[in-house]
PDB file of N, CA and C in Angstrom:
ATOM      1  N   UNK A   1      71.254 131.496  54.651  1.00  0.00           N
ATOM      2  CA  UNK A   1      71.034 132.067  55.965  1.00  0.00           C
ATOM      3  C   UNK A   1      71.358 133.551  55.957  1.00  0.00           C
ATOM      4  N   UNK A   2      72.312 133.897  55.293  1.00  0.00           N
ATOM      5  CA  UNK A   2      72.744 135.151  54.809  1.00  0.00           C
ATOM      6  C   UNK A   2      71.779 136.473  54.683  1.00  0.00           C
ATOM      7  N   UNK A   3      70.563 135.604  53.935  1.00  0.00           N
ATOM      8  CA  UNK A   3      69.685 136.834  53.560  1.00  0.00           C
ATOM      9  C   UNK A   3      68.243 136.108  54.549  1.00  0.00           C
ATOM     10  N   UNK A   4      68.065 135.455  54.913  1.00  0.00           N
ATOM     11  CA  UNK A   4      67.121 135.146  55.895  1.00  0.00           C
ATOM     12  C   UNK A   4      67.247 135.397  57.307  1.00  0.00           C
ATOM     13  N   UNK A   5      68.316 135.975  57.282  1.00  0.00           N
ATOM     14  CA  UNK A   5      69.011 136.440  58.948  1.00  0.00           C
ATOM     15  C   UNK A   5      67.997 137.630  59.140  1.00  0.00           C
ATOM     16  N   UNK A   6      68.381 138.693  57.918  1.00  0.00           N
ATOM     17  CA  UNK A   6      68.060 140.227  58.022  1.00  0.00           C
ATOM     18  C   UNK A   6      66.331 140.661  58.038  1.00  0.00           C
ATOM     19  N   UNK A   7      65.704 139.287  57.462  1.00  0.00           N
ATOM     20  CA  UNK A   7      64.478 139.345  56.966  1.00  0.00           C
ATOM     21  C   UNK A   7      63.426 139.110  58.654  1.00  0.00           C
ATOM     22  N   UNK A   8      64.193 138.095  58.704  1.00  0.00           N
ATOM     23  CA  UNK A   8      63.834 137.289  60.157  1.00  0.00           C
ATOM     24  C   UNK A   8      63.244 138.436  61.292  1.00  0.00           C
ATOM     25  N   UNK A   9      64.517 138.815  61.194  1.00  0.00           N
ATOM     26  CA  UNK A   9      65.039 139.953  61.998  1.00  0.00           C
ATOM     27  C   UNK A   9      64.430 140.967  62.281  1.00  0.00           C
ATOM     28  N   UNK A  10      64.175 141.528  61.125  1.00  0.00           N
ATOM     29  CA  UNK A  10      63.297 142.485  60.890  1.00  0.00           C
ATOM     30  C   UNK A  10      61.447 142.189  61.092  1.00  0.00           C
ATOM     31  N   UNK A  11      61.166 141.308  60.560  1.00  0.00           N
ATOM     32  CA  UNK A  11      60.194 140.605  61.388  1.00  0.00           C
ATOM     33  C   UNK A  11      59.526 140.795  62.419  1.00  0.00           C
ATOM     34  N   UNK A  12      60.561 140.341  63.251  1.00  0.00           N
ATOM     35  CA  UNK A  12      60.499 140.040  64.819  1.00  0.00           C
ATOM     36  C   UNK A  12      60.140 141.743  65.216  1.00  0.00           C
ATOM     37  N   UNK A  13      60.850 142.570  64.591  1.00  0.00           N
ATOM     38  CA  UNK A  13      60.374 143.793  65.345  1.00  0.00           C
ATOM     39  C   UNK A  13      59.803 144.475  65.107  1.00  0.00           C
ATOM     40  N   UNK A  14      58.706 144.793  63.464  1.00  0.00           N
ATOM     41  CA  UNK A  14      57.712 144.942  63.170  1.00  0.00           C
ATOM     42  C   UNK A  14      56.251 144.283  63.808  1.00  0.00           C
ATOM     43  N   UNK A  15      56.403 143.120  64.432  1.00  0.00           N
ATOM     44  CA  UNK A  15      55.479 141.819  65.330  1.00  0.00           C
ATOM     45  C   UNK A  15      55.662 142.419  66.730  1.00  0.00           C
ATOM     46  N   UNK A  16      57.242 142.871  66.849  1.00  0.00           N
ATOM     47  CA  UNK A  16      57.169 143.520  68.540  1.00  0.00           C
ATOM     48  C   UNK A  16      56.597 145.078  68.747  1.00  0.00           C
ATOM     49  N   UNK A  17      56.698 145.637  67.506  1.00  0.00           N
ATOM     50  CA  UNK A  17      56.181 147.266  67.824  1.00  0.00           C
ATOM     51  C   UNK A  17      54.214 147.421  67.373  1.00  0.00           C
ATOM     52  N   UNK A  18      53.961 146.293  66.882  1.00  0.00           N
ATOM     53  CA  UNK A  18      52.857 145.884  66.864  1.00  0.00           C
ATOM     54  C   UNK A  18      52.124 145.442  68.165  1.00  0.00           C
ATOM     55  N   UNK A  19      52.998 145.004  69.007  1.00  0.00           N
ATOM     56  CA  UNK A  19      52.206 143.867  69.890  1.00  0.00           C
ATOM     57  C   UNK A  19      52.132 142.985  69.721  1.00  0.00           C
ATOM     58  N   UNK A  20      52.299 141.983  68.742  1.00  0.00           N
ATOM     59  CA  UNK A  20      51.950 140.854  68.576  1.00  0.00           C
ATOM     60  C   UNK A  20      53.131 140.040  69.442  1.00  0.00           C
ATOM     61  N   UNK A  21      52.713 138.781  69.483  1.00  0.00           N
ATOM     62  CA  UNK A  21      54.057 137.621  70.029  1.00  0.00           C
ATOM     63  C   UNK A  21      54.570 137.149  68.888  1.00  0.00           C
ATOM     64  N   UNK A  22      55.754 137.173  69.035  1.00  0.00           N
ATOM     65  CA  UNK A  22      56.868 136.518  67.589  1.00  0.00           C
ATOM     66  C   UNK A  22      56.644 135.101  67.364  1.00  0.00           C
ATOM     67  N   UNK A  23      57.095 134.733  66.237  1.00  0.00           N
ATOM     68  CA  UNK A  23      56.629 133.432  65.938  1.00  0.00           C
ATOM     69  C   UNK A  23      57.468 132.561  66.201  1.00  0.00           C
ATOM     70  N   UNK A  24      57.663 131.225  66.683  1.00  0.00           N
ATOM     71  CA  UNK A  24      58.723 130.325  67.628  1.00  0.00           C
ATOM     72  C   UNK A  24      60.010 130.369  66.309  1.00  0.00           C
ATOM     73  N   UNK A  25      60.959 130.060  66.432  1.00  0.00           N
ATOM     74  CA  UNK A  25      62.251 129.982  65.376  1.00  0.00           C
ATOM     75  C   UNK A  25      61.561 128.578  64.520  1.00  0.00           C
ATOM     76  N   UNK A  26      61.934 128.313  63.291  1.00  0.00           N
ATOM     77  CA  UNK A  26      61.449 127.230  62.567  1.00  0.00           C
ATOM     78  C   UNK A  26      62.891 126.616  62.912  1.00  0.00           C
ATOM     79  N   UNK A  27      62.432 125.169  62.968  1.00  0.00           N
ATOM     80  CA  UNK A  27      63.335 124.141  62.953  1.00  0.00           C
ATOM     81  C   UNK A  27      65.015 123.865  62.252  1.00  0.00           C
ATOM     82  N   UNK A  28      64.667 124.799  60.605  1.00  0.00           N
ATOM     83  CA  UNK A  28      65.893 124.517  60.047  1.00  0.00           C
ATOM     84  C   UNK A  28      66.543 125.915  60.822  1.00  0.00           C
ATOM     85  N   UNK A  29      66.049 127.245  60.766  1.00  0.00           N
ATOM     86  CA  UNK A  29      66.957 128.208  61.412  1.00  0.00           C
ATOM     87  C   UNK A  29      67.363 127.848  62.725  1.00  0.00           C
ATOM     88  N   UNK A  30      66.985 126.842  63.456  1.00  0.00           N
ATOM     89  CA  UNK A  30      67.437 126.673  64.920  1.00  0.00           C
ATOM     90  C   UNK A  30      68.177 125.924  64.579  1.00  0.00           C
ATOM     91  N   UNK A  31      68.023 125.035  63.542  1.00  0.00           N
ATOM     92  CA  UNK A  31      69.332 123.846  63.335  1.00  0.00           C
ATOM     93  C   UNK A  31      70.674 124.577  63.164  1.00  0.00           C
ATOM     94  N   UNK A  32      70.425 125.558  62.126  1.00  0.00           N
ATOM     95  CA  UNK A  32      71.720 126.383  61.562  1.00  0.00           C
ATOM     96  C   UNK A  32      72.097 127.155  62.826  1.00  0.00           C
ATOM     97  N   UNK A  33      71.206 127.679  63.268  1.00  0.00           N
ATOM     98  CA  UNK A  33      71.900 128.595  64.211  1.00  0.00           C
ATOM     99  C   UNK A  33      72.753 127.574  65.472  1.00  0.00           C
ATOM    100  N   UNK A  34      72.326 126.449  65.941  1.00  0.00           N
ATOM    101  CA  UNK A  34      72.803 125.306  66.385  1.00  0.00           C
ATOM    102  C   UNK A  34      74.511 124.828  66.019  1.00  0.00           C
ATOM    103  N   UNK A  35      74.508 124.755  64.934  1.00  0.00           N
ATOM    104  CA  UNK A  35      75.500 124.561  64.168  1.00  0.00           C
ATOM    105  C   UNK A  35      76.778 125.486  63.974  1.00  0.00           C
ATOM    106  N   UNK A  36      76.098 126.799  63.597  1.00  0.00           N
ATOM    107  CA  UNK A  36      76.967 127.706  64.014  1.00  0.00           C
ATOM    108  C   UNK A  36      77.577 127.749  65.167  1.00  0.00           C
ATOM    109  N   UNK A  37      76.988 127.607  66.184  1.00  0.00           N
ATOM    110  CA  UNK A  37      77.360 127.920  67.995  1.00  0.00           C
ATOM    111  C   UNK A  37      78.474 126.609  67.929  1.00  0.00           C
ATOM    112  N   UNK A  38      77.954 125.522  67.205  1.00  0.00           N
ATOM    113  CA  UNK A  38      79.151 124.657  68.142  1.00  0.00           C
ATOM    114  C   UNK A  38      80.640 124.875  66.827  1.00  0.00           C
ATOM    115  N   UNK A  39      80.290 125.171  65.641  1.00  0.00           N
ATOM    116  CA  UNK A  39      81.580 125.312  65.089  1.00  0.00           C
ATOM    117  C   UNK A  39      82.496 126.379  65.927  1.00  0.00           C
ATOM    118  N   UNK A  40      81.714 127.405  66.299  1.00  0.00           N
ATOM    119  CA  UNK A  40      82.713 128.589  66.991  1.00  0.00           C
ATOM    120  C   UNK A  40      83.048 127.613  68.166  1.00  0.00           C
ATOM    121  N   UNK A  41      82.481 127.255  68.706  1.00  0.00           N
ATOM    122  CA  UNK A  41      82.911 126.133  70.236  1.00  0.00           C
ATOM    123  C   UNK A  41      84.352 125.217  69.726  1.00  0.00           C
ATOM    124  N   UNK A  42      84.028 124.940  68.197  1.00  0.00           N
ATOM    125  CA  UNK A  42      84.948 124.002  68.513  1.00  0.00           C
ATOM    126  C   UNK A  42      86.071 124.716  67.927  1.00  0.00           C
ATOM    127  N   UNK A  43      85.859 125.299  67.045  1.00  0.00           N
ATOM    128  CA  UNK A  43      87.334 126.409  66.765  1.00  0.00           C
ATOM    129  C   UNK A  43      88.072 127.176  68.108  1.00  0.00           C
ATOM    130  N   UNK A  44      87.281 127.699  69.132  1.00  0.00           N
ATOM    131  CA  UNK A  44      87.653 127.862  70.124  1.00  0.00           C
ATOM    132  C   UNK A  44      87.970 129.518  69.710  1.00  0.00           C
ATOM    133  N   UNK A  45      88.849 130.276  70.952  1.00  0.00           N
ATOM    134  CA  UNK A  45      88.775 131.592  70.887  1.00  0.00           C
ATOM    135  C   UNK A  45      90.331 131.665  69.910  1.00  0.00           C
ATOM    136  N   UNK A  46      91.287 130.982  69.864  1.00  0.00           N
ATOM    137  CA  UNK A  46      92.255 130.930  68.904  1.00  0.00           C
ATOM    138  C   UNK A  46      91.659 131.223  67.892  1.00  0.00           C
ATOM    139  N   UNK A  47      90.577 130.400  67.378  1.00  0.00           N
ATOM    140  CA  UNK A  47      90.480 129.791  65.705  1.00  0.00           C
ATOM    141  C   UNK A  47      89.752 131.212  65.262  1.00  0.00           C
ATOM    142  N   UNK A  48      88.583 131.420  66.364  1.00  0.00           N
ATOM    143  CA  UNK A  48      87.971 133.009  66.215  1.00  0.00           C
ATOM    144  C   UNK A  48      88.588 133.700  65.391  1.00  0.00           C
ATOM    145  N   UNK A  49      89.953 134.041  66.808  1.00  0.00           N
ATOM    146  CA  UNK A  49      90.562 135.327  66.460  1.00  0.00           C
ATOM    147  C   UNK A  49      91.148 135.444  64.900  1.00  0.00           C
ATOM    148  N   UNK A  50      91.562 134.180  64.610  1.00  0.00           N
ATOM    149  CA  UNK A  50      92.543 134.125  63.600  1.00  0.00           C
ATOM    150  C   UNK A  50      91.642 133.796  62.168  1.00  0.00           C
ATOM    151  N   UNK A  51      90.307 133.903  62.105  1.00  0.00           N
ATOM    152  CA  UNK A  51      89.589 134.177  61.453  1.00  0.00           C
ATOM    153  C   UNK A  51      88.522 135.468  60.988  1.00  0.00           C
ATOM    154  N   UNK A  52      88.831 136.168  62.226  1.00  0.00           N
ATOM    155  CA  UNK A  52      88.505 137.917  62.441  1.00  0.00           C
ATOM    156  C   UNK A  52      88.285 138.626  61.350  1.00  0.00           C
ATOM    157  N   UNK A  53      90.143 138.603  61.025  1.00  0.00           N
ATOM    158  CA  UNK A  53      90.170 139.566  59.821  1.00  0.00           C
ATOM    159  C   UNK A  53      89.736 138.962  58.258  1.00  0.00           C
ATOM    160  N   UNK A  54      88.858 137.324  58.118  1.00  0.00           N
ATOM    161  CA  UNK A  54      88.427 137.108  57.135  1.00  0.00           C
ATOM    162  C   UNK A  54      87.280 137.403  57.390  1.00  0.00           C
ATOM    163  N   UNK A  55      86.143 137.407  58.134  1.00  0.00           N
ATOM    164  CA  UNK A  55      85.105 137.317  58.586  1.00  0.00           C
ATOM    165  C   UNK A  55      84.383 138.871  58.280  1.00  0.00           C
ATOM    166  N   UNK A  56      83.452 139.509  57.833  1.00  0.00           N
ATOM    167  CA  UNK A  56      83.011 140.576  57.236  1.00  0.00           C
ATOM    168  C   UNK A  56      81.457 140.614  58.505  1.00  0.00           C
ATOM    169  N   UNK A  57      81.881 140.667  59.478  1.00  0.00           N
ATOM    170  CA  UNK A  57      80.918 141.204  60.361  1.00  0.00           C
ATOM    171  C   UNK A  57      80.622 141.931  60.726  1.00  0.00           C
ATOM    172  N   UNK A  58      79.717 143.182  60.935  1.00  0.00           N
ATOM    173  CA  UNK A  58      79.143 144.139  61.493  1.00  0.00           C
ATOM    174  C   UNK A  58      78.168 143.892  62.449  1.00  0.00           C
ATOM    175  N   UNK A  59      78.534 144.877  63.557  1.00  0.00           N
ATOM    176  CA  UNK A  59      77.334 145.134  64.816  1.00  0.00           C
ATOM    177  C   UNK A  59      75.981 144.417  64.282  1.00  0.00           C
ATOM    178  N   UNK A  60      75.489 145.097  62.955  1.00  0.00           N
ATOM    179  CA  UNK A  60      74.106 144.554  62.708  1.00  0.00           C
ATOM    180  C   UNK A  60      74.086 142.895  62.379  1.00  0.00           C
ATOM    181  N   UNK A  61      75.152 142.475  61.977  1.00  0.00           N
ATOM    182  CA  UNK A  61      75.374 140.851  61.993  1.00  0.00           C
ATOM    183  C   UNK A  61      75.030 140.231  62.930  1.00  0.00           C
ATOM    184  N   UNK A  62      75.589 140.416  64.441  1.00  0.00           N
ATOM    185  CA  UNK A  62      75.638 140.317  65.477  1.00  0.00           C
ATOM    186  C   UNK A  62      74.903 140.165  66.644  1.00  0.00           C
ATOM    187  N   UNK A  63      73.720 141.909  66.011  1.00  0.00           N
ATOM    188  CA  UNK A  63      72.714 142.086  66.772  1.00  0.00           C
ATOM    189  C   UNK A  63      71.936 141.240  65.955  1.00  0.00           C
ATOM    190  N   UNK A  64      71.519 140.802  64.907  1.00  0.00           N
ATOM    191  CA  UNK A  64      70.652 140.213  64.418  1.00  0.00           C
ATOM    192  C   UNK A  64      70.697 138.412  64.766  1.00  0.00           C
ATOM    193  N   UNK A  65      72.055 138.206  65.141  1.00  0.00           N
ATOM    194  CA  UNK A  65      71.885 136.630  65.589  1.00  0.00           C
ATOM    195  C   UNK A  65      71.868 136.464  66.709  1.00  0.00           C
ATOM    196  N   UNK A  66      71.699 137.307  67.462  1.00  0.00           N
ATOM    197  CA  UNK A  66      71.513 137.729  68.956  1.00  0.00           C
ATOM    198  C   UNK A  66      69.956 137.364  68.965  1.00  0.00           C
ATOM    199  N   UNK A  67      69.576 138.465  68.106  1.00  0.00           N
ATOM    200  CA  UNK A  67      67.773 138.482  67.976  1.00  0.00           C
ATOM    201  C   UNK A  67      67.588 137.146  67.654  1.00  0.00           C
ATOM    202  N   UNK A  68      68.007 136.109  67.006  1.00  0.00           N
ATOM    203  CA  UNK A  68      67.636 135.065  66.301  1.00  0.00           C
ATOM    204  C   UNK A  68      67.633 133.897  67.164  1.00  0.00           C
ATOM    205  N   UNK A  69      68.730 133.811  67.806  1.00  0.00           N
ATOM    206  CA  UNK A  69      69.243 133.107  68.938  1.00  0.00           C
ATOM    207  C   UNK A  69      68.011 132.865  70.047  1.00  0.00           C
ATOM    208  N   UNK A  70      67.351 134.165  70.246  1.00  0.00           N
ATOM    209  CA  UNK A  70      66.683 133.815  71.470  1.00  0.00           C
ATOM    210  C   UNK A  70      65.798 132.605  71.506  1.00  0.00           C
TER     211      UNK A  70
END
């Protein structure tokens, strides 16, 4: 998912400065992205925090599962 995040991503906004309509999320990236949402749910905002400083995230991480999410 790592390297299919950025690709995705990028995608989507080469298709949007085109005009075109983006293509629906495929099934396994909605699964993962699915999956993700409820592990953070169930870790809760404790487990978050206290995983922060392992976690190697940047804005563009962020904004890109934002984009992915929709």
């Amino acid at each position: 998912m790592l390297l299919q995040r950025p690709l995705r991503a990028k995608g989507i906004l080469l298709l949007r400065e085109s005009g075109m309509d983006e293509p629906p999320i495929d099934a396994e990236t909605r699964d993962r992205l699915a999956e993700l949402a409820q592990l953070e749910r169930a870790m809760g905002k404790a487990g978050m925090l206290a995983l922060r400083p392992l976690m190697i995230a940047t804005g563009r991480d962020i904004w890109q599962l934002t984009l992915l999410g929709r």
